[in-house]
C-alpha atoms as a PDB file:
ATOM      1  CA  UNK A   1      48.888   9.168 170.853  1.00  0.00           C
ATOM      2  CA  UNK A   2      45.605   7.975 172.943  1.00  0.00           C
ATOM      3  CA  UNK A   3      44.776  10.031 175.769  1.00  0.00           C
ATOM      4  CA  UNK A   4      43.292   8.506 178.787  1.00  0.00           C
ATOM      5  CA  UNK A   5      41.550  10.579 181.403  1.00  0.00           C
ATOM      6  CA  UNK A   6      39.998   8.447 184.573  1.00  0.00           C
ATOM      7  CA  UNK A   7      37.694  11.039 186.099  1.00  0.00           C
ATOM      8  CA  UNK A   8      37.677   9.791 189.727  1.00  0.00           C
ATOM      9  CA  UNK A   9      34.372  10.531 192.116  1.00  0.00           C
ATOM     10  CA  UNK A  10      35.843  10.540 195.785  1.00  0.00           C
ATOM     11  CA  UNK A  11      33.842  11.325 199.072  1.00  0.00           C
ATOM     12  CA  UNK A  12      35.580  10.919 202.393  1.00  0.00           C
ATOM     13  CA  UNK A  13      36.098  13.559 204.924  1.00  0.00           C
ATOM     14  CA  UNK A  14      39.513  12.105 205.931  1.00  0.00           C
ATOM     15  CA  UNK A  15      41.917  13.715 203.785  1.00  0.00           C
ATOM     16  CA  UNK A  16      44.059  10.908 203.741  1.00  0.00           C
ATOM     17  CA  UNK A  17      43.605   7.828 201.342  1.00  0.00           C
ATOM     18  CA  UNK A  18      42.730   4.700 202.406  1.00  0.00           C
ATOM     19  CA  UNK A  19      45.228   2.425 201.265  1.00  0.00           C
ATOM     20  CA  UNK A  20      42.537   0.444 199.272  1.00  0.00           C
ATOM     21  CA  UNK A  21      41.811   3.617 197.784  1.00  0.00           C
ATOM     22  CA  UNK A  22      45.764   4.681 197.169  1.00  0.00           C
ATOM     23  CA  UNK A  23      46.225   0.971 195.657  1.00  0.00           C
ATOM     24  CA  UNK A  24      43.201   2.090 193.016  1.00  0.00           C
ATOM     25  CA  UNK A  25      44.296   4.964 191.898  1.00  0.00           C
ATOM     26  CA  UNK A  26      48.004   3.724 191.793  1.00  0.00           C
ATOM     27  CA  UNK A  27      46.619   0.316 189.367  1.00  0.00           C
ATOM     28  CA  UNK A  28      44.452   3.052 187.441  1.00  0.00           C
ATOM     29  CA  UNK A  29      47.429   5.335 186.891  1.00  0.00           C
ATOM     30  CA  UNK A  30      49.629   2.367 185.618  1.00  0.00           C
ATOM     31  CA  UNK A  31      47.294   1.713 182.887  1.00  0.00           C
ATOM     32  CA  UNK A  32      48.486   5.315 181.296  1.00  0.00           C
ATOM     33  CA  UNK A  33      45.608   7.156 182.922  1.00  0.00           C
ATOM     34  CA  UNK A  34      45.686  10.551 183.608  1.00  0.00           C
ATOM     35  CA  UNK A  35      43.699  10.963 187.019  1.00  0.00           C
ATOM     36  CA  UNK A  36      41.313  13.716 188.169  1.00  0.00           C
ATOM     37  CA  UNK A  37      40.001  13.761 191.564  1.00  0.00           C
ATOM     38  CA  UNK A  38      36.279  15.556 192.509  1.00  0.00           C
ATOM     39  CA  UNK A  39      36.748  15.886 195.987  1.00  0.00           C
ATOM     40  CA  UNK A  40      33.276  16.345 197.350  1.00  0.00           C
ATOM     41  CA  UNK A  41      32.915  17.967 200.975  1.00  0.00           C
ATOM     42  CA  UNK A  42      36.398  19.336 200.606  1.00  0.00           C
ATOM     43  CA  UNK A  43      37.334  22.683 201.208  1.00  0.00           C
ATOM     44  CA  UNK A  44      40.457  24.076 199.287  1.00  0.00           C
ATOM     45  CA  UNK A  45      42.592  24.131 202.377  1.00  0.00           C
ATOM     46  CA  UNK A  46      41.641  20.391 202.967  1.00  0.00           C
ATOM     47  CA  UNK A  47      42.326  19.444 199.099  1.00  0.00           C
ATOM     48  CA  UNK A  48      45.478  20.908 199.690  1.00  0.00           C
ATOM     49  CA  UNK A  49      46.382  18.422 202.467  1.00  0.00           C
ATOM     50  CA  UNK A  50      44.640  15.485 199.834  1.00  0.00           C
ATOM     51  CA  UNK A  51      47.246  16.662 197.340  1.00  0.00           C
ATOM     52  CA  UNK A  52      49.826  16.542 199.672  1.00  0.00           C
ATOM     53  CA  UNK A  53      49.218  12.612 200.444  1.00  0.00           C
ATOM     54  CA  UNK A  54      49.427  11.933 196.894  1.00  0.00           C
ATOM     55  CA  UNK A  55      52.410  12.951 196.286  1.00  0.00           C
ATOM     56  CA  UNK A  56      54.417  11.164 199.292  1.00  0.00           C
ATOM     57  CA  UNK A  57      57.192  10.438 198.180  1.00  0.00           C
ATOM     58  CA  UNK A  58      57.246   6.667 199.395  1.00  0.00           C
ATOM     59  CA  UNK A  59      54.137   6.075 197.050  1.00  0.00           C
ATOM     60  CA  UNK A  60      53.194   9.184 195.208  1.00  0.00           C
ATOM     61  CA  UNK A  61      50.004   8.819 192.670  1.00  0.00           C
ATOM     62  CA  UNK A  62      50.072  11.456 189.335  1.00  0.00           C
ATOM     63  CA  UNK A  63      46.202  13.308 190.429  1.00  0.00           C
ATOM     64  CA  UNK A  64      44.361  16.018 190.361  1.00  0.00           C
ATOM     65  CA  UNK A  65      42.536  16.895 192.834  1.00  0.00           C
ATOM     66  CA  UNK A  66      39.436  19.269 192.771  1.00  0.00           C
ATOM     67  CA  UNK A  67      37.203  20.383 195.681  1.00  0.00           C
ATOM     68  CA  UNK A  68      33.572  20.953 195.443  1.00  0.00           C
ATOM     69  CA  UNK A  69      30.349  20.566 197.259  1.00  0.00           C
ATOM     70  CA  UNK A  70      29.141  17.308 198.293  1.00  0.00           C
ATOM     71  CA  UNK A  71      26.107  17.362 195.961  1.00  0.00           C
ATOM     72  CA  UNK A  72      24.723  15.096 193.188  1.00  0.00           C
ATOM     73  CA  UNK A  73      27.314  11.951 194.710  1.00  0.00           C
ATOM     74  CA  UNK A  74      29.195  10.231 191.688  1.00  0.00           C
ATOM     75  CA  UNK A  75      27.298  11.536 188.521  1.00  0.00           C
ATOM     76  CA  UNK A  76      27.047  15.338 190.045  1.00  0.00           C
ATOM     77  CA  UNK A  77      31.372  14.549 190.783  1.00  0.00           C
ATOM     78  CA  UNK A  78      31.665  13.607 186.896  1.00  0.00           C
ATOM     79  CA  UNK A  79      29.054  16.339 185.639  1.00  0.00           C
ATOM     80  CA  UNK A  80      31.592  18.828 187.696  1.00  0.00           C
ATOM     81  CA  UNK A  81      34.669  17.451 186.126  1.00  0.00           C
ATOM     82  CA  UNK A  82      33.486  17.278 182.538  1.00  0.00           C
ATOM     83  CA  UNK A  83      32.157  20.923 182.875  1.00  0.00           C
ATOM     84  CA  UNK A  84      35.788  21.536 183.508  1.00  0.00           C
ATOM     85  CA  UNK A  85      36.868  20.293 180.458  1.00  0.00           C
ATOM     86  CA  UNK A  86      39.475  17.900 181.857  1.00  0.00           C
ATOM     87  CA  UNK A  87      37.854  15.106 179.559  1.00  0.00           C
ATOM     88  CA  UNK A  88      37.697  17.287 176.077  1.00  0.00           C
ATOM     89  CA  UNK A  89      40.585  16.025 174.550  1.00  0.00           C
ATOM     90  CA  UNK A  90      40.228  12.558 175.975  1.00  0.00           C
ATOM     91  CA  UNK A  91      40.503   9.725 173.497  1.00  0.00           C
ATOM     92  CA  UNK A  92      39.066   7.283 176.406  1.00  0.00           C
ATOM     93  CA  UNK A  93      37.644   8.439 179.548  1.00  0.00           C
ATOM     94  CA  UNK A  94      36.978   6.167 182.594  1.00  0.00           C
ATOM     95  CA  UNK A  95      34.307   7.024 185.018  1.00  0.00           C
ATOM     96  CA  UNK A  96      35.301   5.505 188.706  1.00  0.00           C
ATOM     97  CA  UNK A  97      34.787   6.053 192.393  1.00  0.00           C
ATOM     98  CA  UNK A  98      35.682   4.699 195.540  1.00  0.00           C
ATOM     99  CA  UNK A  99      33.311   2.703 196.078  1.00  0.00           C
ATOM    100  CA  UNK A 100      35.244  -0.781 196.111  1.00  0.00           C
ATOM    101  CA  UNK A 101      37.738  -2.664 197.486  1.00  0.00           C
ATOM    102  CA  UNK A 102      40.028  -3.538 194.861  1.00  0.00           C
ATOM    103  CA  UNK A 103      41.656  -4.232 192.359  1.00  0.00           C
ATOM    104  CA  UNK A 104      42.315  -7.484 193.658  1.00  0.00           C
ATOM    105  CA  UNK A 105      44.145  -8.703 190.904  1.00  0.00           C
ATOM    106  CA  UNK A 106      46.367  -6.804 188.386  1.00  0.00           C
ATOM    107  CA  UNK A 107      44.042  -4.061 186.393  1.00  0.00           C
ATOM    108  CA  UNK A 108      46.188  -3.366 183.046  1.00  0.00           C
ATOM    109  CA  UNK A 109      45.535  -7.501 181.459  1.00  0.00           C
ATOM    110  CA  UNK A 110      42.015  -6.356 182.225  1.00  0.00           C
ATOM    111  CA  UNK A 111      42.444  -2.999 180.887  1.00  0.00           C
ATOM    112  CA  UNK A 112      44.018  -4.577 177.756  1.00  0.00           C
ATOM    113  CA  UNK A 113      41.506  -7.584 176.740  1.00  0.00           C
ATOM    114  CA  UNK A 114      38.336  -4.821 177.380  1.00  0.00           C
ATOM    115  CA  UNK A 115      40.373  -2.198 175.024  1.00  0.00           C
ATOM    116  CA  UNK A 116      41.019  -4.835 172.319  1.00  0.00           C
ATOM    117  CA  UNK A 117      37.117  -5.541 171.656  1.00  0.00           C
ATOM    118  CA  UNK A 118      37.136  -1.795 170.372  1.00  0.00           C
ATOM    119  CA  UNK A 119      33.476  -1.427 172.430  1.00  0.00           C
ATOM    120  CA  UNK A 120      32.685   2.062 172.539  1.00  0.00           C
ATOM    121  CA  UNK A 121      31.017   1.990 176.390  1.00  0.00           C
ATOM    122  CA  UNK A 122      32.145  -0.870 178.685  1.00  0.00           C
ATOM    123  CA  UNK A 123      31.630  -1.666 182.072  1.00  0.00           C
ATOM    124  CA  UNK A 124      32.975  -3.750 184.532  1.00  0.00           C
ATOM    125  CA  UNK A 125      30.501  -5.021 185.603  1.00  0.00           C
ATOM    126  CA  UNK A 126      26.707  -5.484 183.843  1.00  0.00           C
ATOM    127  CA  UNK A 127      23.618  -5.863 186.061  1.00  0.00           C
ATOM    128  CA  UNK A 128      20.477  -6.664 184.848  1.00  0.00           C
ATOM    129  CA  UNK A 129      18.519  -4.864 187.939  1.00  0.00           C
ATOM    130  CA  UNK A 130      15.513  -2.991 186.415  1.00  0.00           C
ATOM    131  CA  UNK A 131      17.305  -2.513 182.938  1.00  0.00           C
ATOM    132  CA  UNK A 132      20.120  -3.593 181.728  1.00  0.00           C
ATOM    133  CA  UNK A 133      23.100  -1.352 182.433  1.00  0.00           C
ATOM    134  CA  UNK A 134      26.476  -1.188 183.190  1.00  0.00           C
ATOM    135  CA  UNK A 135      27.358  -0.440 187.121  1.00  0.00           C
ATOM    136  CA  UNK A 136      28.553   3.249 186.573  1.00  0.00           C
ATOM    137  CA  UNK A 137      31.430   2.694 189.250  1.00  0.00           C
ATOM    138  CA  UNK A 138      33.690   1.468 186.316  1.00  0.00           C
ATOM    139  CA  UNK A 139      33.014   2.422 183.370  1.00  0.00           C
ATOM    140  CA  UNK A 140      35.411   3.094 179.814  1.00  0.00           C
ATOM    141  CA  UNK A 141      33.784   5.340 176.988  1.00  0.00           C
ATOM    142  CA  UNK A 142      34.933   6.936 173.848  1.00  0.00           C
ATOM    143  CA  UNK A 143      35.524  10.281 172.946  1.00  0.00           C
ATOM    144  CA  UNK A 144      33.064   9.641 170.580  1.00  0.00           C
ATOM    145  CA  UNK A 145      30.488   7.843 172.677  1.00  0.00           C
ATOM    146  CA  UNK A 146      30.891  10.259 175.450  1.00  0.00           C
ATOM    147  CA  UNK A 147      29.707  13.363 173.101  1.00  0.00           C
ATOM    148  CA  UNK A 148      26.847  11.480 171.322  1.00  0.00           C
ATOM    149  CA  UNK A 149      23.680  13.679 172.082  1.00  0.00           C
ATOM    150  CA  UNK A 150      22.310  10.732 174.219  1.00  0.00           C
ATOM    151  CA  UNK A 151      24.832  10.386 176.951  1.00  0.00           C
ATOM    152  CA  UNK A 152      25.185  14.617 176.532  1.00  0.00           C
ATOM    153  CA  UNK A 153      21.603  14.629 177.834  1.00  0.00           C
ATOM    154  CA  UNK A 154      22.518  12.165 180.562  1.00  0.00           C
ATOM    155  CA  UNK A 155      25.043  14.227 181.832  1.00  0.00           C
ATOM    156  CA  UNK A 156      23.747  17.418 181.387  1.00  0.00           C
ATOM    157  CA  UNK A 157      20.545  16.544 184.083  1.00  0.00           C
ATOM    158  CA  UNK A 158      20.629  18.747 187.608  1.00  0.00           C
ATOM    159  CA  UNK A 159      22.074  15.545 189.606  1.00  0.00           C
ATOM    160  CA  UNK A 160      23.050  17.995 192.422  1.00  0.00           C
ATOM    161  CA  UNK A 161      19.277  18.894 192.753  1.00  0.00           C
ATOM    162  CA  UNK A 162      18.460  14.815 192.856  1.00  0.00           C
ATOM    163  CA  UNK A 163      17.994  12.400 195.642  1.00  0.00           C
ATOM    164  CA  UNK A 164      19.957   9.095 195.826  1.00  0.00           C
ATOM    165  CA  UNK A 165      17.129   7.517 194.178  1.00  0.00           C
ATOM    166  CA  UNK A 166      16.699   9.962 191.628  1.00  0.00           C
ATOM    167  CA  UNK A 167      20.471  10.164 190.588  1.00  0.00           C
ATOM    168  CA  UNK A 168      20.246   6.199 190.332  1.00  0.00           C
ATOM    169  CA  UNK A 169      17.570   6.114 187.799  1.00  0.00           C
ATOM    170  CA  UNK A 170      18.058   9.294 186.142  1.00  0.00           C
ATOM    171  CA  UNK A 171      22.058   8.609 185.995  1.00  0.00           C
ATOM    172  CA  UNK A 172      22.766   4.699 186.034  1.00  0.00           C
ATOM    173  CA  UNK A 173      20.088   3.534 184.502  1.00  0.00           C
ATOM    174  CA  UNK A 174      19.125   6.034 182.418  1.00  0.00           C
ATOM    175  CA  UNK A 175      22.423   6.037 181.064  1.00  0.00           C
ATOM    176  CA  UNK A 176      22.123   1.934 180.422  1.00  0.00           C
ATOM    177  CA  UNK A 177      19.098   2.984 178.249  1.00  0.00           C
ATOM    178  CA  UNK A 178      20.949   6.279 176.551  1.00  0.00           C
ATOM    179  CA  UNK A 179      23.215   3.936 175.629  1.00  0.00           C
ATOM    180  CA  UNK A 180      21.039   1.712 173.801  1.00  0.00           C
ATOM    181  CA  UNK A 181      18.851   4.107 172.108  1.00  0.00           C
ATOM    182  CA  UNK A 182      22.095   6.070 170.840  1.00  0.00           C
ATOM    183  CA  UNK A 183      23.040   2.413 169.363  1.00  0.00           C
ATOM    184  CA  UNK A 184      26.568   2.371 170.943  1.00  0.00           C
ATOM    185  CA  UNK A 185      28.774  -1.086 170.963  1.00  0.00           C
ATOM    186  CA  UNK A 186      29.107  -2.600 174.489  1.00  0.00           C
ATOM    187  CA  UNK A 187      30.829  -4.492 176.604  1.00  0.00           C
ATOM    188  CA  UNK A 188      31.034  -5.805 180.291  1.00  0.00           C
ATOM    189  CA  UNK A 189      34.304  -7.531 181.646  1.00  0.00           C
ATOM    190  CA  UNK A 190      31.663  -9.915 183.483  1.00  0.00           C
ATOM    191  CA  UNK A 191      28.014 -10.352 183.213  1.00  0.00           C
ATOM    192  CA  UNK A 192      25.569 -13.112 183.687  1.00  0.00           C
ATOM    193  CA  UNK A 193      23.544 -15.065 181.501  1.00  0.00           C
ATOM    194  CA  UNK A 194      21.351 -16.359 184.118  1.00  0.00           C
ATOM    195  CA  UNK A 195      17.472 -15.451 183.574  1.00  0.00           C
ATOM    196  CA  UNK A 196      16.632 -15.103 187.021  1.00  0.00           C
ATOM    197  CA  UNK A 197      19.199 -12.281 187.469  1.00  0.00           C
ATOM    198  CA  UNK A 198      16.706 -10.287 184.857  1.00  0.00           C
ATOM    199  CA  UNK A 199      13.938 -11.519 186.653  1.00  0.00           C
ATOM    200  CA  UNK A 200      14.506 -10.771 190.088  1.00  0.00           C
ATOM    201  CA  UNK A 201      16.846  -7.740 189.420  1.00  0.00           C
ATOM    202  CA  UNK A 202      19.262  -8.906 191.707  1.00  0.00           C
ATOM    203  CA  UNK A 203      22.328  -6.853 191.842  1.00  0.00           C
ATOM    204  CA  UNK A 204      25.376  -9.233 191.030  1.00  0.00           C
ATOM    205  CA  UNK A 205      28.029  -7.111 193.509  1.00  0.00           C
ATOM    206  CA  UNK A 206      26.219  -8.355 196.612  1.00  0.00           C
ATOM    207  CA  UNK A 207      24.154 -11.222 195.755  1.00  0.00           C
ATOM    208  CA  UNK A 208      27.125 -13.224 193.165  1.00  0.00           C
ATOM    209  CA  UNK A 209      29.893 -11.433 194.627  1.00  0.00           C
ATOM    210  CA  UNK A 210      31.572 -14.665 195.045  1.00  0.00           C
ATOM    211  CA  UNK A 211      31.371 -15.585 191.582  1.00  0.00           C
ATOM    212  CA  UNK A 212      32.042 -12.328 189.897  1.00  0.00           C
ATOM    213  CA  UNK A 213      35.682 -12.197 192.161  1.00  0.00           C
ATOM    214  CA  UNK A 214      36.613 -15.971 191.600  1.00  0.00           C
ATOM    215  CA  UNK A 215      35.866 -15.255 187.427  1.00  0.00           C
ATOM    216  CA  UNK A 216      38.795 -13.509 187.306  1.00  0.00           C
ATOM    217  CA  UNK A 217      37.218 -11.169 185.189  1.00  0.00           C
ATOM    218  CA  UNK A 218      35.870  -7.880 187.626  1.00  0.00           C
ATOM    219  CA  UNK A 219      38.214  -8.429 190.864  1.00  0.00           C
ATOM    220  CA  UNK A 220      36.196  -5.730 193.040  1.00  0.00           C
ATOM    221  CA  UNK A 221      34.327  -6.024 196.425  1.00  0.00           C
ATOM    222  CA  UNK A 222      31.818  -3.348 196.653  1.00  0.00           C
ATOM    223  CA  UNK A 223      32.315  -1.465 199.901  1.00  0.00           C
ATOM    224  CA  UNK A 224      28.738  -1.143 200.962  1.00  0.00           C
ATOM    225  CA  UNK A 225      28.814  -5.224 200.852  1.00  0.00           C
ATOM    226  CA  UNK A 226      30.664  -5.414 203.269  1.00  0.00           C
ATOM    227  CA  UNK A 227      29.784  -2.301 205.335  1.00  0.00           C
ATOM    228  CA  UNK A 228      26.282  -2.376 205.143  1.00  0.00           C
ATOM    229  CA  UNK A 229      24.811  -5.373 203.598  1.00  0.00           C
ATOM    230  CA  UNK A 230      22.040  -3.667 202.931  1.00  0.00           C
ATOM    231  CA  UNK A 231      20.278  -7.234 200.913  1.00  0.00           C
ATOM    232  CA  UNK A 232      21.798  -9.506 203.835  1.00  0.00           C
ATOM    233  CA  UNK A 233      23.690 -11.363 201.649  1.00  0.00           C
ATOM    234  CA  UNK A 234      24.528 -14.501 204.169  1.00  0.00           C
ATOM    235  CA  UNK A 235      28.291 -15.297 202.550  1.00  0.00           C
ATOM    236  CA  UNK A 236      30.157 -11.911 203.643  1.00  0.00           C
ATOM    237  CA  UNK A 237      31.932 -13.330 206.456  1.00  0.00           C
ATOM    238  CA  UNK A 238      34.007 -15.474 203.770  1.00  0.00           C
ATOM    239  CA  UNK A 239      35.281 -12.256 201.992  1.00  0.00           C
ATOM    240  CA  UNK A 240      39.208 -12.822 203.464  1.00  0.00           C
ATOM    241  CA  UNK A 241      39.352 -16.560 202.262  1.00  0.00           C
ATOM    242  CA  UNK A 242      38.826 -14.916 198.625  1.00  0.00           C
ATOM    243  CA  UNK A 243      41.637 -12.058 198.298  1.00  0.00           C
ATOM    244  CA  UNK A 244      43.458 -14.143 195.479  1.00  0.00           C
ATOM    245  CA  UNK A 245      46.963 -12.593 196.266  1.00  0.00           C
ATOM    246  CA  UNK A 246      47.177 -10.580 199.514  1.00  0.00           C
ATOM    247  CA  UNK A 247      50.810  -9.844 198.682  1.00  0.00           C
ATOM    248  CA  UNK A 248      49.017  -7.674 195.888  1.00  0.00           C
ATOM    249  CA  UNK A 249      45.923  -6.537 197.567  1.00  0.00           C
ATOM    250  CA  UNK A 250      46.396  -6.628 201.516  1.00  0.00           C
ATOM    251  CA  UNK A 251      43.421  -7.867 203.001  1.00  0.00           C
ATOM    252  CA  UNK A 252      43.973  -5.973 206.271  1.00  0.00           C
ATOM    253  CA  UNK A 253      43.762  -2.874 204.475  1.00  0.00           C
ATOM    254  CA  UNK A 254      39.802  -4.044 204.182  1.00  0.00           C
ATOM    255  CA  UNK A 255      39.706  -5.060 207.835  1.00  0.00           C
ATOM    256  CA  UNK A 256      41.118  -1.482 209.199  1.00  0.00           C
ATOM    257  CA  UNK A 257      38.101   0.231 206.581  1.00  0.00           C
ATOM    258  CA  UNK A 258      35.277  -1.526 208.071  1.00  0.00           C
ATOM    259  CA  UNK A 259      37.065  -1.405 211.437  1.00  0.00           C
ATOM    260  CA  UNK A 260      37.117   1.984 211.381  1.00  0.00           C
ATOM    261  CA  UNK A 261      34.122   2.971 209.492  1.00  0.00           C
ATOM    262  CA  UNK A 262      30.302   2.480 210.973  1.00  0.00           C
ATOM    263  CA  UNK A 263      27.434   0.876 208.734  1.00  0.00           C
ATOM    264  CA  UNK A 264      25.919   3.831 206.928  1.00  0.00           C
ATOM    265  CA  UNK A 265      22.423   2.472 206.302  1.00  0.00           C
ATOM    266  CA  UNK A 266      20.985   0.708 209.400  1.00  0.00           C
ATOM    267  CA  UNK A 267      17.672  -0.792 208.110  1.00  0.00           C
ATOM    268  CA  UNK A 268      15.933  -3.534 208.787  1.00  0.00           C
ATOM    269  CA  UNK A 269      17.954  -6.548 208.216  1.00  0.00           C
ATOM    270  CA  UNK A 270      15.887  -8.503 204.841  1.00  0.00           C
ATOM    271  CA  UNK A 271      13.852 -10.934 206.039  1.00  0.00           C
ATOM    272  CA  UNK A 272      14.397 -15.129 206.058  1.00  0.00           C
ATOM    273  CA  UNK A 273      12.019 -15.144 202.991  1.00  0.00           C
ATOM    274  CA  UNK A 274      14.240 -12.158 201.093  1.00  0.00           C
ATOM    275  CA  UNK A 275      17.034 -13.459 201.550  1.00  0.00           C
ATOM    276  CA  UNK A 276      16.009 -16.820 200.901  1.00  0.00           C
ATOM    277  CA  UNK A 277      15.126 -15.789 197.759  1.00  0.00           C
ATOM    278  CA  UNK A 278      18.169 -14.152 196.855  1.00  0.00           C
ATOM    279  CA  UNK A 279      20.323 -16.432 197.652  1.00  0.00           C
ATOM    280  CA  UNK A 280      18.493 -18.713 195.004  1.00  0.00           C
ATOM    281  CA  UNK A 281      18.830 -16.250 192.562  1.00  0.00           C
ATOM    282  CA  UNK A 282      22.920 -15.975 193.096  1.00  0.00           C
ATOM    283  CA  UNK A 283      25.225 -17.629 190.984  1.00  0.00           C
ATOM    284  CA  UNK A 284      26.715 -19.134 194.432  1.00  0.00           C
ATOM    285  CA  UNK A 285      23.890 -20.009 196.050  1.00  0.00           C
ATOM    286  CA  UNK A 286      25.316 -23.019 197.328  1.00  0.00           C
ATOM    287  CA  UNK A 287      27.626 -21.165 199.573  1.00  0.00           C
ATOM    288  CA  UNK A 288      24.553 -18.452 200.328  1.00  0.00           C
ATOM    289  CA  UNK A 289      22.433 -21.329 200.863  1.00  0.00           C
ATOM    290  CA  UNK A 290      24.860 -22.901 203.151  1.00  0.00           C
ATOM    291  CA  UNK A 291      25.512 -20.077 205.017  1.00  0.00           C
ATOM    292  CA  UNK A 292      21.646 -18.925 206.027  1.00  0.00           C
ATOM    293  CA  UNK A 293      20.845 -22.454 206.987  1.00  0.00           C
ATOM    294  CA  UNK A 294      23.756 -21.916 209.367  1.00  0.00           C
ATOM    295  CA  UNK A 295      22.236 -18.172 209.966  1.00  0.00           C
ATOM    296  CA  UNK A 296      25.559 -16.481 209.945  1.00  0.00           C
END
């Protein structure tokens, strides 16, 4: 019988789950996953009090939960798990986070049409910034895939030595290419065929995030979006008018987040001409448009 194994990067020093958070892990477990949690910036006592959360009784979610040091964010979380051996015997493993609000929709039809196209790596989500990749915070990967020598060297790299910078082109994107080189089959639930995307290396999560919820096909909102901003993507005000079902994904639970949680990177906001820019390059850039001639 398949094995699944969702190796789960989570960072927050609240020991209790955000219900956008509990809803992920709760869709992830009902596709037959078997859930381990890298706690990073937990102490044991602490991952104690994350286990007991999980298993309340009025919603209890089937994880594992293991401290460790706040190092090497997502691909020094996975490198910790794997070193465990909790993915050995893993027929598919799924590399997540918490990163996003969602799923908005039901994750299992998603689950199912991905796993019929027998890729070896897929991805939610493919982006086309720099090279073209899969966004590591969803990604599916064979037994097989995950052991070729190429992704091995990908995962073996000192992430918790690395900035954020470094992990992101040493991890993500040097996994994209890995990937290629090793010649592995791939997939991504949604990706764009527009050349400008390549071009400008836009990242689709913020700039088409519109699009890429209304397809159907990745129903995610990435946190920092709507947090941060960081690209000052004009259109983030509409993000309750595009929960598809709230009686499935409560949009309040998104309100109370960024309600409760301050911006984390506080540049500069982009600049008329940046954003400008961007918002031609989106797939919705007549909403993005519309929205930074109204400067909202």
């Amino acid at each position: 019988m398949p094995m699944r194994v969702c190796l789960f990067a989570y960072y927050n020093p609240n020991v209790r789950l955000a219900p956008h958070t509990r809803h992920l892990l709760s869709q992830i477990a009902s596709c037959g996953f078997t859930i381990h949690i890298a706690a990073s910036g937990l102490s044991d006592a602490t991952a104690q009090l994350l286990r007991d959360d999980l298993a309340n009784p009025a919603a209890p979610i089937p994880a594992a939960v293991h401290p460790r040091p706040n190092t090497g964010l997502d691909f020094g979380a996975w490198q910790f798990l794997l070193s465990k051996g909790y993915a050995d015997n893993a027929t598919e493993i799924l590399f997540t986070n918490d990163s996003v609000f969602g799923p908005l929709l039901p994750l299992r039809p998603i689950m199912n049409r991905m796993g019929e196209k027998k890729f070896q790596v897929w991805g939610m989500v493919r982006s086309e910034a720099v090279v073209s990749h899969l966004q590591s915070w969803f990604l599916c990967m064979t037994h097989d895939a995950l052991h070729h020598p190429a992704i091995q060297r990908i995962f073996n790299q000192p992430f918790n030595d690395m900035t954020k910078d470094e992990i992101v082109l040493h991890g993500e994107l040097g996994l994209g290419l890995a990937i290629k080189a090793a010649g592995l089959s791939t997939g991504a639930s949604w990706s764009s065929t527009r050349g400008l995307a390549r071009l400008l290396a836009i990242n689709p999560m913020h700039a088409d995030w519109r699009t890429v919820l209304q397809s159907g096909n990745a129903p995610f909102i990435k946190t920092e979006l709507l947090r941060d901003n960081p690209s000052g993507i004009a259109s983030i005000h509409l993000w309750r008018a595009e929960i598809p079902d709230p009686t499935f994904f409560n949009p309040d639970w998104i309100a109370a987040y960024l309600a409760a949680t301050p911006p984390r990177n506080r540049s500069a906001r982009a600049s008329l001409r940046a954003r400008a820019v961007q918002a031609l390059a989106s797939e919705d850039r007549r909403h993005v448009l519309t929205a930074l001639l109204l400067g909202r």
